[in-house]
PDB file of N, CA and C in Angstrom:
ATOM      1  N   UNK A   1       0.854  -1.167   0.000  1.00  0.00           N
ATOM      2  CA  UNK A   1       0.000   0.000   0.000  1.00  0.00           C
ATOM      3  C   UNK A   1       0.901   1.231   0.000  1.00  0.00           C
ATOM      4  N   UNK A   2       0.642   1.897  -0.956  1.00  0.00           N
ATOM      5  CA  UNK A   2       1.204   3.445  -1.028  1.00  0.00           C
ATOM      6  C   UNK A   2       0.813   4.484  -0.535  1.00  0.00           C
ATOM      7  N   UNK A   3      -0.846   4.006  -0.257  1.00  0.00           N
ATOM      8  CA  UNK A   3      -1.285   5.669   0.254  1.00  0.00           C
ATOM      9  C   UNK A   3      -1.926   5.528   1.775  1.00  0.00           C
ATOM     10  N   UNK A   4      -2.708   6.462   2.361  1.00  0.00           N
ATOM     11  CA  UNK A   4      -3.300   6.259   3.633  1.00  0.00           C
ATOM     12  C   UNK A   4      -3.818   7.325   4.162  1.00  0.00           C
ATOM     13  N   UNK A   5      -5.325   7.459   4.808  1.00  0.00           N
ATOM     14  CA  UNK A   5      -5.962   8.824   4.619  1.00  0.00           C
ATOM     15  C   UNK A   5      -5.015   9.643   5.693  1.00  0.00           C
ATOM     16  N   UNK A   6      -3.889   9.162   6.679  1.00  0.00           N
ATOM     17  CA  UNK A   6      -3.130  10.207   7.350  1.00  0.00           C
ATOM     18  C   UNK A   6      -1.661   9.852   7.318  1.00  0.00           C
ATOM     19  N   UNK A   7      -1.244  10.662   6.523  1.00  0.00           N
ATOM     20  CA  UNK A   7       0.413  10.561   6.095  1.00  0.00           C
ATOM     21  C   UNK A   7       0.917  11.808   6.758  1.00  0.00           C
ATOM     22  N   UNK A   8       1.779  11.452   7.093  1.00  0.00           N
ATOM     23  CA  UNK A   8       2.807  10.105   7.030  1.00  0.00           C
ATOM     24  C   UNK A   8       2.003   9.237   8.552  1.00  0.00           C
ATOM     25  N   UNK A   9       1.874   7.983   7.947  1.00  0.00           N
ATOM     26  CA  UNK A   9       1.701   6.531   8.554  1.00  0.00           C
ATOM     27  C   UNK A   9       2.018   6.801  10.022  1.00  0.00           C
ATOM     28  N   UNK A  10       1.401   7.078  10.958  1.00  0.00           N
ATOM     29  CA  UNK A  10       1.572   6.986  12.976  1.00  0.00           C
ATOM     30  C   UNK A  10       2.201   5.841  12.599  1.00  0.00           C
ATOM     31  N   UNK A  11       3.247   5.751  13.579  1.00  0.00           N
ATOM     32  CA  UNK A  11       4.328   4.980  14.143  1.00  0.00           C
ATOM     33  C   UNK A  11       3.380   4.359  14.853  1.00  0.00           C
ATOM     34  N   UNK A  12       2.157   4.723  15.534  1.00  0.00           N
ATOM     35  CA  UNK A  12       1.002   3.933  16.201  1.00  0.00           C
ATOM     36  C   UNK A  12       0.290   2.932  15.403  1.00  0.00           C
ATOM     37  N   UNK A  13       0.049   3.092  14.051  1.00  0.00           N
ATOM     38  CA  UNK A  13      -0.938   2.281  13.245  1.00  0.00           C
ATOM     39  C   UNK A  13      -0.490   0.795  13.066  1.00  0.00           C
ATOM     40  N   UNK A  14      -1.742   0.449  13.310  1.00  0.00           N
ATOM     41  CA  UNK A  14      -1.356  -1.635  13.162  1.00  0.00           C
ATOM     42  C   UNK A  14      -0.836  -1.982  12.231  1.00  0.00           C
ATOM     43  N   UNK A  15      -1.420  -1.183  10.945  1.00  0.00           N
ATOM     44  CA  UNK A  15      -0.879  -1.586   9.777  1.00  0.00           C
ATOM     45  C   UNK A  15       0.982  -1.982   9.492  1.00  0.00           C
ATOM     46  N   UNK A  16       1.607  -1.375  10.463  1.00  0.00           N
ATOM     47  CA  UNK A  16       2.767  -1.484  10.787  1.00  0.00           C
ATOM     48  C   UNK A  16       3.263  -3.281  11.063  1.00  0.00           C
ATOM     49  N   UNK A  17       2.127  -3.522  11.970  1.00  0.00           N
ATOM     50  CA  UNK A  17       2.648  -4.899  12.190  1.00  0.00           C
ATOM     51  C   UNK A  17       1.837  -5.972  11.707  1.00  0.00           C
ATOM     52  N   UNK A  18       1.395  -5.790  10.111  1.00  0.00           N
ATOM     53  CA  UNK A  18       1.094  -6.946   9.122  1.00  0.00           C
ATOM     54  C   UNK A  18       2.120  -7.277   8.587  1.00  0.00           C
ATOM     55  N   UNK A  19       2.220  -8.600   8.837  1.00  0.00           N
ATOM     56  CA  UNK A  19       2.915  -9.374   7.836  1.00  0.00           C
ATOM     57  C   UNK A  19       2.714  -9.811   6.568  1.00  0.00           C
ATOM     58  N   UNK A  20       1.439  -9.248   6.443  1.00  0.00           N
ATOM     59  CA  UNK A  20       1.059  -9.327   4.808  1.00  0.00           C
ATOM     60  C   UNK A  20       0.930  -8.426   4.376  1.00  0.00           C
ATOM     61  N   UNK A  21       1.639  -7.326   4.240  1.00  0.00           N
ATOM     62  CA  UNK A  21       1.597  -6.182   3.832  1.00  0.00           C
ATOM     63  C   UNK A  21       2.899  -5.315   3.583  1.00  0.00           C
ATOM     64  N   UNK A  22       3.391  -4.856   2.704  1.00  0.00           N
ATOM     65  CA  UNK A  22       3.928  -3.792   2.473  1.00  0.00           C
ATOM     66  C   UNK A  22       3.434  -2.932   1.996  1.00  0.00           C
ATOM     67  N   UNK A  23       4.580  -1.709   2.715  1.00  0.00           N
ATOM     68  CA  UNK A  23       3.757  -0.037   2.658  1.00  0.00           C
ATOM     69  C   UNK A  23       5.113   0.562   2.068  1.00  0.00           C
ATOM     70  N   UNK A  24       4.649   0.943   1.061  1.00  0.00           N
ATOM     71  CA  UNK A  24       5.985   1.760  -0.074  1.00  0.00           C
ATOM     72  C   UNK A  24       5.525   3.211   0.000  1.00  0.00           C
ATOM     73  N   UNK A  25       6.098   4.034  -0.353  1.00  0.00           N
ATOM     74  CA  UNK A  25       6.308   5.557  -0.280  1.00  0.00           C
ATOM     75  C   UNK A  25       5.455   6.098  -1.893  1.00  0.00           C
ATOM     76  N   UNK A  26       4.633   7.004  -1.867  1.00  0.00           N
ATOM     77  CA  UNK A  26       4.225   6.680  -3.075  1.00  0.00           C
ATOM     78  C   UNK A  26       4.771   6.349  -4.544  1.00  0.00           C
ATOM     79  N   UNK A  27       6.339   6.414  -4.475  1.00  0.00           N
ATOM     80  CA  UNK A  27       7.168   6.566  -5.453  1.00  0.00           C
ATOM     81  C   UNK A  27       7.375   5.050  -5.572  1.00  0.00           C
ATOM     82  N   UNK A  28       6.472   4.057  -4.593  1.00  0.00           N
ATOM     83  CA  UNK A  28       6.951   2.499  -4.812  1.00  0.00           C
ATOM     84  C   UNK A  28       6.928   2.286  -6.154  1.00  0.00           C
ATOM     85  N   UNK A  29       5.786   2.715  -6.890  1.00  0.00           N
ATOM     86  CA  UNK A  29       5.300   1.751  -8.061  1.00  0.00           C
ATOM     87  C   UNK A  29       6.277   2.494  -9.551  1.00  0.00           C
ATOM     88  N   UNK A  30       6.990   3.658  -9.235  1.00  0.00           N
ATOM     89  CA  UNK A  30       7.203   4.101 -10.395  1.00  0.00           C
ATOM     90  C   UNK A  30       8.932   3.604 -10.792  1.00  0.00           C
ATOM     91  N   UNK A  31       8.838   3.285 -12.240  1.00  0.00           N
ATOM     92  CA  UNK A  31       9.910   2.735 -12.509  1.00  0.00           C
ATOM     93  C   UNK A  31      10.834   3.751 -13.929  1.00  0.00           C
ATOM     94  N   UNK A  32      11.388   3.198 -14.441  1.00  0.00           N
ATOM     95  CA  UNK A  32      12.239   4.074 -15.597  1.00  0.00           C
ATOM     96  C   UNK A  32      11.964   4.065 -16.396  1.00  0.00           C
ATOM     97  N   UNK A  33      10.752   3.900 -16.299  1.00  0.00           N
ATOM     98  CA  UNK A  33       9.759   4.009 -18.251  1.00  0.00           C
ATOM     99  C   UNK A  33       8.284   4.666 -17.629  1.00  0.00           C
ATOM    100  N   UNK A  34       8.634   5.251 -16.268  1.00  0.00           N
ATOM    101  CA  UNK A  34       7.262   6.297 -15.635  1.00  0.00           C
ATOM    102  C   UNK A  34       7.516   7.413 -16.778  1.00  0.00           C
ATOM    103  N   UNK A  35       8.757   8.323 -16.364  1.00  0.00           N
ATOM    104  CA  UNK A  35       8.668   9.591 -17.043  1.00  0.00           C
ATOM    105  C   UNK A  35       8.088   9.462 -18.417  1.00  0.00           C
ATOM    106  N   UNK A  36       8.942   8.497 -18.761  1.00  0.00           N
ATOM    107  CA  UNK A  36       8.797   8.261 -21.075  1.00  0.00           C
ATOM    108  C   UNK A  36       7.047   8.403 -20.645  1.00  0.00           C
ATOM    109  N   UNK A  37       6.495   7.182 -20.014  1.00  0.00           N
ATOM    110  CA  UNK A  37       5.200   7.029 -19.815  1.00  0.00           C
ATOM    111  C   UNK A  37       4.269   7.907 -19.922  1.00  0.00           C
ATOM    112  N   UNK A  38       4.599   9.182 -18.988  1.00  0.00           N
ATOM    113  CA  UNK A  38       3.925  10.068 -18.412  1.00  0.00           C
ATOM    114  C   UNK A  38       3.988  11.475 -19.266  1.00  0.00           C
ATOM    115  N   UNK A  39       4.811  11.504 -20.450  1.00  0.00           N
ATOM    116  CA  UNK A  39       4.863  11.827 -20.939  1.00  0.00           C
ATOM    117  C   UNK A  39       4.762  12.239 -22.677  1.00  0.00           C
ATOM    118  N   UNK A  40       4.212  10.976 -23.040  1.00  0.00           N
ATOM    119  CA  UNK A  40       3.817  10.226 -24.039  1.00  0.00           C
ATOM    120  C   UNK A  40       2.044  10.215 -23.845  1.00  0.00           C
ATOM    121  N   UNK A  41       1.144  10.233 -22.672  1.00  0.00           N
ATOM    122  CA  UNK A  41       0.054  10.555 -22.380  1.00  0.00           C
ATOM    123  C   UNK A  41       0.043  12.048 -22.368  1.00  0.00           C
ATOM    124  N   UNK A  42       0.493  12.847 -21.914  1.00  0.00           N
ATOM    125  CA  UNK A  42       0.279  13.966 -21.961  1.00  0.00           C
ATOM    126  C   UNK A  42       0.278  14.648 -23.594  1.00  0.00           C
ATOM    127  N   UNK A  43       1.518  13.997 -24.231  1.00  0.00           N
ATOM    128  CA  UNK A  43       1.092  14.683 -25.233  1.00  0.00           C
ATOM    129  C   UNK A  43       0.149  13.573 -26.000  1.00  0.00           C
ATOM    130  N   UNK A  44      -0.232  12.510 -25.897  1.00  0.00           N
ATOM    131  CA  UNK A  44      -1.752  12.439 -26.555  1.00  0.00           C
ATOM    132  C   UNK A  44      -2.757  13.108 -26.346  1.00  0.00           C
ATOM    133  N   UNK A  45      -3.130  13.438 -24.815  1.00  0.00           N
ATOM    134  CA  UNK A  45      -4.292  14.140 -24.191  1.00  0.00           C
ATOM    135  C   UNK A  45      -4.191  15.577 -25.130  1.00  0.00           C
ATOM    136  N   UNK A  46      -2.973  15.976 -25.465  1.00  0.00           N
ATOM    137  CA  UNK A  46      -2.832  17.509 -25.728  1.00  0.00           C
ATOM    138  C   UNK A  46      -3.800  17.751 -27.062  1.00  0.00           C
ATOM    139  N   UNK A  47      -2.601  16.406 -28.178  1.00  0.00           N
ATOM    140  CA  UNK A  47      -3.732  16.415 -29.386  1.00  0.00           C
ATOM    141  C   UNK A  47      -5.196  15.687 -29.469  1.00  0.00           C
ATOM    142  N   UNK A  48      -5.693  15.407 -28.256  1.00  0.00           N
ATOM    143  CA  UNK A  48      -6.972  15.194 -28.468  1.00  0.00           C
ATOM    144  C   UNK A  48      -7.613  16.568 -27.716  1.00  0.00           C
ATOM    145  N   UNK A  49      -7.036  17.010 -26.648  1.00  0.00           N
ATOM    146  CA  UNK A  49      -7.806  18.482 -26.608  1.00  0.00           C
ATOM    147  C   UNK A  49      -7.563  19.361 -27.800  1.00  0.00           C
ATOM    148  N   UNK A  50      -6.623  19.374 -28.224  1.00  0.00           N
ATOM    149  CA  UNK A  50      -6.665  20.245 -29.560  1.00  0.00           C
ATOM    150  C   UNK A  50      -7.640  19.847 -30.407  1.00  0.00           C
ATOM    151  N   UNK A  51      -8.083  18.795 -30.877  1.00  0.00           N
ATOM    152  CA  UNK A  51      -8.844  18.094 -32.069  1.00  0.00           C
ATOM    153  C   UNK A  51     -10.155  18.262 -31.065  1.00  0.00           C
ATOM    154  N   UNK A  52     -10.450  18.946 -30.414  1.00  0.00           N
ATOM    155  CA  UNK A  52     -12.182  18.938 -29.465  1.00  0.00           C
ATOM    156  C   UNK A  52     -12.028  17.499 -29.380  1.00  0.00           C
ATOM    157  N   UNK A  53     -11.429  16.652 -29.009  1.00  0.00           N
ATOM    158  CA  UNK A  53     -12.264  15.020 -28.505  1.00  0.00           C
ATOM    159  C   UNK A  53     -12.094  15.009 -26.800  1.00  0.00           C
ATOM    160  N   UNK A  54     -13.096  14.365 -26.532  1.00  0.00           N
ATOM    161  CA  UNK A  54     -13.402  14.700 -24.570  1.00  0.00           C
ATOM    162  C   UNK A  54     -12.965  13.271 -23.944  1.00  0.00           C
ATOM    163  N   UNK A  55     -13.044  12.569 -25.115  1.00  0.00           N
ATOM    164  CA  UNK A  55     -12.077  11.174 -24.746  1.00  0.00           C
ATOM    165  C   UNK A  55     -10.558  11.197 -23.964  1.00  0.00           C
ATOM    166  N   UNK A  56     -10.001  11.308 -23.042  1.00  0.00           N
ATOM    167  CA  UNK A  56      -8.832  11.479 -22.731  1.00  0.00           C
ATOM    168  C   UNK A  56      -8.503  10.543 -22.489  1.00  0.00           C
ATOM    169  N   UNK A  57      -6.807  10.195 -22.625  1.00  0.00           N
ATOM    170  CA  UNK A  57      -6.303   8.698 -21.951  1.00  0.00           C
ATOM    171  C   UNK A  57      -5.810   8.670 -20.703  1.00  0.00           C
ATOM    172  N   UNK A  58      -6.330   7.849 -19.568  1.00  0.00           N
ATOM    173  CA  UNK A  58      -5.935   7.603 -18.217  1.00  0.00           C
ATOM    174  C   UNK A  58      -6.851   9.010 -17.228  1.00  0.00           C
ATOM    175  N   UNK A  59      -8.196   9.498 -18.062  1.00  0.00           N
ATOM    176  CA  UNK A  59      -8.887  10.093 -17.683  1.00  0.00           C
ATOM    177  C   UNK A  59      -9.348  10.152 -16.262  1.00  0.00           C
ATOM    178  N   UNK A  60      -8.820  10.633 -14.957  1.00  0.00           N
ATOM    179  CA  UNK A  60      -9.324  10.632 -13.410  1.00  0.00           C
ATOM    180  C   UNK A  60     -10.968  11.551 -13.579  1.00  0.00           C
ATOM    181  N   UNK A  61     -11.387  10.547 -13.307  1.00  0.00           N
ATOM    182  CA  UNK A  61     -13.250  11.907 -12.673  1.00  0.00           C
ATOM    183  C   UNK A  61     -13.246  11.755 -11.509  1.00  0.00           C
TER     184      UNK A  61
END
């Protein structure tokens, strides 16, 4: 788990002492093809806002 509604994680919280669980920093999941990634969506989103389409890729509502 990366996230948690009170960050940084109490040194109090149980979640601390699961053994089925790891808790990564939100930067756990990103690797060396994030940036290329993240950047390769953006400029699709760009030319579909340019072209009026409301379709976006990796769209958050």
């Amino acid at each position: 788990i990366d996230h948690f509604n009170d960050e940084p994680l109490p040194v109090s919280s149980p979640f601390w002492a699961l053994d089925n669980l790891i808790i990564t920093p939100h930067t756990g999941g990103e690797t060396r093809k994030y940036e290329e990634n993240v950047i390769d969506i953006l400029w699709q989103n760009l030319q579909r806002l340019w072209n009026n389409q409301s379709d976006l890729v990796n769209q958050v509502i």
